[in-house]
C-alpha atoms as a PDB file:
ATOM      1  CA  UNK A   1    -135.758-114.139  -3.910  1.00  0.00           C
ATOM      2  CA  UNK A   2    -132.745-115.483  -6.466  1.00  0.00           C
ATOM      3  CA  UNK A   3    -130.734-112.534  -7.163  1.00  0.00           C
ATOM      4  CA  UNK A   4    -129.062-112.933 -10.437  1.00  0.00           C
ATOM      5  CA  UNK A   5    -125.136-111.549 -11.019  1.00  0.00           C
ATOM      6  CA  UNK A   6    -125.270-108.227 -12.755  1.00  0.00           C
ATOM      7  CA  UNK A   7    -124.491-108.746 -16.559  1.00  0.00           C
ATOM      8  CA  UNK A   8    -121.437-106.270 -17.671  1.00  0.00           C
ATOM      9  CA  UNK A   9    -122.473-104.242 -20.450  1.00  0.00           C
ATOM     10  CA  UNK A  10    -119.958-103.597 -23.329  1.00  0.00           C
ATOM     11  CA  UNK A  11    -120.511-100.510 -25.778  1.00  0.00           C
ATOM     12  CA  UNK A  12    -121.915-103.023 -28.594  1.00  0.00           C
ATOM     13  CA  UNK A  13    -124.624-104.348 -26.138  1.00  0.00           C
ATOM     14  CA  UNK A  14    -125.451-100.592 -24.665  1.00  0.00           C
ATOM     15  CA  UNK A  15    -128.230-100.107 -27.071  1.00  0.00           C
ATOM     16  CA  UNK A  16    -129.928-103.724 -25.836  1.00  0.00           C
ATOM     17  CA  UNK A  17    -129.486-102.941 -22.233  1.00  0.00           C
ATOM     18  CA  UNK A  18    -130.777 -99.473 -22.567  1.00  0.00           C
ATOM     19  CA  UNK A  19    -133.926-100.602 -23.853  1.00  0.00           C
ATOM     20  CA  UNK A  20    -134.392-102.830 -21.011  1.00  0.00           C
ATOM     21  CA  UNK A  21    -134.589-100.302 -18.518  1.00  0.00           C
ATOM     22  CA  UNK A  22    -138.399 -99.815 -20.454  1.00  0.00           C
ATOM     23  CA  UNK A  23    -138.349-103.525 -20.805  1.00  0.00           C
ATOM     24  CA  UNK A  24    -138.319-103.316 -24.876  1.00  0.00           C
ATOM     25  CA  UNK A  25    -136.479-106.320 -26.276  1.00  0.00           C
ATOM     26  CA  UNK A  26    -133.939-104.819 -29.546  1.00  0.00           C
ATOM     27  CA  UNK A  27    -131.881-106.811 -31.448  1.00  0.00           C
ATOM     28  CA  UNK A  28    -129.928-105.815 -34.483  1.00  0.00           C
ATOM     29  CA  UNK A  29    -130.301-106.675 -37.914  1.00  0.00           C
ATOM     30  CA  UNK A  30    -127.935-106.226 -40.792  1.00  0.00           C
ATOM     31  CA  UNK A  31    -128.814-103.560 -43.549  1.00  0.00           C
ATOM     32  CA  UNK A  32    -126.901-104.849 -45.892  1.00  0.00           C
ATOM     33  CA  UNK A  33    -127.938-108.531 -45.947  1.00  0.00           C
ATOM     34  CA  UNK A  34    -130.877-108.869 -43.782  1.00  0.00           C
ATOM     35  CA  UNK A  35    -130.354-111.279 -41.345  1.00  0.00           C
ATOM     36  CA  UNK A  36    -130.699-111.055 -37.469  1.00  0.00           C
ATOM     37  CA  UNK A  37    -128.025-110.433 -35.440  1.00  0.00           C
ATOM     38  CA  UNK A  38    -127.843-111.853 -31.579  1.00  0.00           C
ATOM     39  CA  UNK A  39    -125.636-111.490 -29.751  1.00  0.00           C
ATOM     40  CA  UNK A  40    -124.591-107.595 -30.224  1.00  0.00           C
ATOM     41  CA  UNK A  41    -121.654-107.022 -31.781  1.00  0.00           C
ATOM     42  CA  UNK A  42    -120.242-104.624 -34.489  1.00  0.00           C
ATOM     43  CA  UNK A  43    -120.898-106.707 -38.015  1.00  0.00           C
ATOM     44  CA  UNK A  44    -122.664-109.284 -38.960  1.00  0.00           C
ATOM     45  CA  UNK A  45    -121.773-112.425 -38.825  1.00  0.00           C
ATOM     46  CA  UNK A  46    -123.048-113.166 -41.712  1.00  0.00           C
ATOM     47  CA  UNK A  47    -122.095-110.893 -44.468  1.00  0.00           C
ATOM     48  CA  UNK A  48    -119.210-108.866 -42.319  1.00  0.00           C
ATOM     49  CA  UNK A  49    -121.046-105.639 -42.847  1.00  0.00           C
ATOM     50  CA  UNK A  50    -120.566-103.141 -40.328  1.00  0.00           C
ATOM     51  CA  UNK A  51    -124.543-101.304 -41.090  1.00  0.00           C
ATOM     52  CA  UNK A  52    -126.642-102.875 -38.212  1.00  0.00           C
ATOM     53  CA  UNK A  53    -129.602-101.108 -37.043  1.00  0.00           C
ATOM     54  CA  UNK A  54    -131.530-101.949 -33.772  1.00  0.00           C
ATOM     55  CA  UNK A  55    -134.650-103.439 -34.471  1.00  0.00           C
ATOM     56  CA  UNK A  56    -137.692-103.876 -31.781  1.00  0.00           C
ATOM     57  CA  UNK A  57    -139.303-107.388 -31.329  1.00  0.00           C
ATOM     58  CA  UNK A  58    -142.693-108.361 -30.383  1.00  0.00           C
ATOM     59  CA  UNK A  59    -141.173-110.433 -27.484  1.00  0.00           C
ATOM     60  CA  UNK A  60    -143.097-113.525 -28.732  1.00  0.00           C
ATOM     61  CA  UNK A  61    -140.998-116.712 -30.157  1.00  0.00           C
ATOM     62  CA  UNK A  62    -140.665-120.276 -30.019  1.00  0.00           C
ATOM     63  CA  UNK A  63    -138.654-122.695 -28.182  1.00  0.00           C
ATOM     64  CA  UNK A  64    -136.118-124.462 -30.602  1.00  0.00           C
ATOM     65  CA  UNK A  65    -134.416-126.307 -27.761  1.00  0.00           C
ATOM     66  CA  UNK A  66    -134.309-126.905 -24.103  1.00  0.00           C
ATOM     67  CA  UNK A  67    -131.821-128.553 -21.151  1.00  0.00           C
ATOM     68  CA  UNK A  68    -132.776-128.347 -17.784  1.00  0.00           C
ATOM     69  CA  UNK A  69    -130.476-127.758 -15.423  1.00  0.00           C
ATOM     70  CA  UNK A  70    -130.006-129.697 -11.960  1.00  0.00           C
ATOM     71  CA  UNK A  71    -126.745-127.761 -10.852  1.00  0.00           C
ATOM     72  CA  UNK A  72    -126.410-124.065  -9.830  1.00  0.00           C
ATOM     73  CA  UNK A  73    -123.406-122.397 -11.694  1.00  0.00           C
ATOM     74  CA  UNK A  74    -122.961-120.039  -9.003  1.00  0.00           C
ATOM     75  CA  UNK A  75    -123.596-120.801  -4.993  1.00  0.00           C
ATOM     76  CA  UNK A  76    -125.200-117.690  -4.944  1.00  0.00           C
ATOM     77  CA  UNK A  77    -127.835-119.303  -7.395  1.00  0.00           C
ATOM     78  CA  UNK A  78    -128.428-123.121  -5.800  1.00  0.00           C
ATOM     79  CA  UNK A  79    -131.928-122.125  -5.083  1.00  0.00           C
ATOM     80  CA  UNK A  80    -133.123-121.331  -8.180  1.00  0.00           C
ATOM     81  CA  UNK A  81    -132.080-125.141  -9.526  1.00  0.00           C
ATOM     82  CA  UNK A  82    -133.475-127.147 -11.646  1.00  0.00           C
ATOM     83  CA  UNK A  83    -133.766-124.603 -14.477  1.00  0.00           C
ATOM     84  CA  UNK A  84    -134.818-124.417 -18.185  1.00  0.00           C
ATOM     85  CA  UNK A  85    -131.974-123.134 -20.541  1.00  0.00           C
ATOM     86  CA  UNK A  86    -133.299-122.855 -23.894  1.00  0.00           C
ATOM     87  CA  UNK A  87    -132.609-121.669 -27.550  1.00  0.00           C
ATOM     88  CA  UNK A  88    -135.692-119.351 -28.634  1.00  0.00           C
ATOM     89  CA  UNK A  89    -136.609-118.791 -32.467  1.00  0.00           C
ATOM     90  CA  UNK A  90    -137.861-114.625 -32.094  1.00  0.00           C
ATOM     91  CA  UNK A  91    -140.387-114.118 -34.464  1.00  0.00           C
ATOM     92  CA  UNK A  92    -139.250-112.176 -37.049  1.00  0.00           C
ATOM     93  CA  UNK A  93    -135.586-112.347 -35.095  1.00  0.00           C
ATOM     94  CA  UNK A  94    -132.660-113.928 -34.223  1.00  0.00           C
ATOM     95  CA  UNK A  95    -132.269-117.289 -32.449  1.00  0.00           C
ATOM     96  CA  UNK A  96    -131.364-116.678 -28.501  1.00  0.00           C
ATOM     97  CA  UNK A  97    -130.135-118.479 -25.560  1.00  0.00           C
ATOM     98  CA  UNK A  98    -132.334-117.810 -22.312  1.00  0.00           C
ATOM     99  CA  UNK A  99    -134.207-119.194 -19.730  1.00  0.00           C
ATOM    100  CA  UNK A 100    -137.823-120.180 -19.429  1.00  0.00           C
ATOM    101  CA  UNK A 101    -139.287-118.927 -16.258  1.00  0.00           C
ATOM    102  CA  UNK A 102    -142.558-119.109 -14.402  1.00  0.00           C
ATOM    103  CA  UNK A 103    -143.375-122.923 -15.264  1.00  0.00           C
ATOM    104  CA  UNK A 104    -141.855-126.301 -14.136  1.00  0.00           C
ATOM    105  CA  UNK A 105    -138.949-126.768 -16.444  1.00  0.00           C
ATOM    106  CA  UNK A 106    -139.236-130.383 -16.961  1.00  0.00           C
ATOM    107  CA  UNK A 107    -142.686-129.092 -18.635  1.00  0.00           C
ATOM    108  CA  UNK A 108    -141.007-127.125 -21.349  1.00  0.00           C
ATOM    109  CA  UNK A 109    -140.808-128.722 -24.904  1.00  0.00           C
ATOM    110  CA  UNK A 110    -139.531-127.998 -28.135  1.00  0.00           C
ATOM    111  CA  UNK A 111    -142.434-126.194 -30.031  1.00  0.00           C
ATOM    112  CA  UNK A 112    -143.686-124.123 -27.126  1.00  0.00           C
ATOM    113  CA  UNK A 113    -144.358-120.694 -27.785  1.00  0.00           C
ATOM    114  CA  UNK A 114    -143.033-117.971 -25.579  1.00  0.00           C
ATOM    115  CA  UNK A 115    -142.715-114.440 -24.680  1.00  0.00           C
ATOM    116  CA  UNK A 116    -140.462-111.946 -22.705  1.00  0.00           C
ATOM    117  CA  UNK A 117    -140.847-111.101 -19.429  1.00  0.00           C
ATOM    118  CA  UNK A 118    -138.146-108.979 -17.284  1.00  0.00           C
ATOM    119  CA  UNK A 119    -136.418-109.536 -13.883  1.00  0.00           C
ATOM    120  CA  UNK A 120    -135.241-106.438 -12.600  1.00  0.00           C
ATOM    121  CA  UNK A 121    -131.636-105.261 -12.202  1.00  0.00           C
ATOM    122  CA  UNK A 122    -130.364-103.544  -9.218  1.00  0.00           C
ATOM    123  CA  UNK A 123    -128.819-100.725 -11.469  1.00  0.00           C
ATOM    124  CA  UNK A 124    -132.784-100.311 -13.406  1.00  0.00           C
ATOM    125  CA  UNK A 125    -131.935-102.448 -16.214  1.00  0.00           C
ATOM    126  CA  UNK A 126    -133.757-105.481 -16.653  1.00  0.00           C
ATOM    127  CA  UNK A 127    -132.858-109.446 -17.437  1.00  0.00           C
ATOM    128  CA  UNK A 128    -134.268-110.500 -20.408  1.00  0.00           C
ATOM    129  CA  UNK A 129    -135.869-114.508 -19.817  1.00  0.00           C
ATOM    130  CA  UNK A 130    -139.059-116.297 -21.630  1.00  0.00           C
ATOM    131  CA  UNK A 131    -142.127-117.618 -19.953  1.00  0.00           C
ATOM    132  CA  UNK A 132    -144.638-119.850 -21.589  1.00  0.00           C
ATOM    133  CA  UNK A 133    -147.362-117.998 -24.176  1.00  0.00           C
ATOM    134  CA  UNK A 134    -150.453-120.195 -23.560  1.00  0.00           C
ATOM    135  CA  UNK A 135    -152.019-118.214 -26.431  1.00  0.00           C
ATOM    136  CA  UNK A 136    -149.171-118.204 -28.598  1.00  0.00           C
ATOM    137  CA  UNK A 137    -150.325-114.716 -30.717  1.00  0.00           C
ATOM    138  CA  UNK A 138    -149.274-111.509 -30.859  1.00  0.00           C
ATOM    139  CA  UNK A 139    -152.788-110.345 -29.424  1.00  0.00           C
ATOM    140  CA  UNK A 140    -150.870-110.005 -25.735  1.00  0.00           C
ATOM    141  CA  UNK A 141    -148.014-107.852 -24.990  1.00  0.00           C
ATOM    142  CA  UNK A 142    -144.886-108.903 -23.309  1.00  0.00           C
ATOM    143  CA  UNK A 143    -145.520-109.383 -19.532  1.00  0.00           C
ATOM    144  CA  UNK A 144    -142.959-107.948 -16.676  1.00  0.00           C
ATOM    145  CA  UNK A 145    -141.712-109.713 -13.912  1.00  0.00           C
END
């Protein structure tokens, strides 16, 4: 089993990685403009407001992009190689990079839909990645890992 490095966890991303520990994927959005916000942070990006409220996803989205990857970044992760880094389109959310699990990642395409599933953490809170949504609706809820 690939054991991932243990994201740090800054006080504008506590809200995300709490919610992980119950595998709920959050994101903020901006209350003054509207638009998604990802990565956390304390405004948006957009407008510079400072009002962002956490907002729950359905987990489903769609790949916008995709490389895979035939070199490990980290020794301790040459095993898990080649890998699918992609930009997902949330619905309703922010765009997000991630990686697309559970398939052969020469098989992912631009298009695909996709939902959350969850790798555990060693300290309970979970590692947000996408996996392929054969049904591509909101019918099925996010799988874990």
């Amino acid at each position: 089993m690939i054991v991932p490095p243990v994201p740090s966890e800054e006080a504008a991303s506590a809200p995300f990685w709490d919610a992980t520990r119950t595998q709920r994927l959050v994101f903020q959005r901006c209350d003054d403009c509207g638009a998604p916000v990802w990565y956390p942070r304390a405004v948006c990006p957009t407008c510079l407001s400072g009002n962002l409220t956490w907002t729950e996803s359905t987990g489903r989205g769609t790949v916008y992009s995709v490389s895979v990857h035939y070199r490990a970044p980290a020794p301790e992760l040459t095993d898990a190689v080649p890998y699918a880094v992609a930009l997902v389109d949330l619905d309703g959310g922010p765009r997000m990079l991630t990686n697309v699990v559970d398939c052969d990642p020469e098989a992912v395409r631009i298009g695909d839909p996709v939902r959350a599933t969850w790798r555990a953490l060693p300290d309970g809170r979970h590692l947000l990645q996408f996996a392929p949504d054969p049904a591509g609706s909101l019918a099925d809820p996010p799988t874990s890992q």
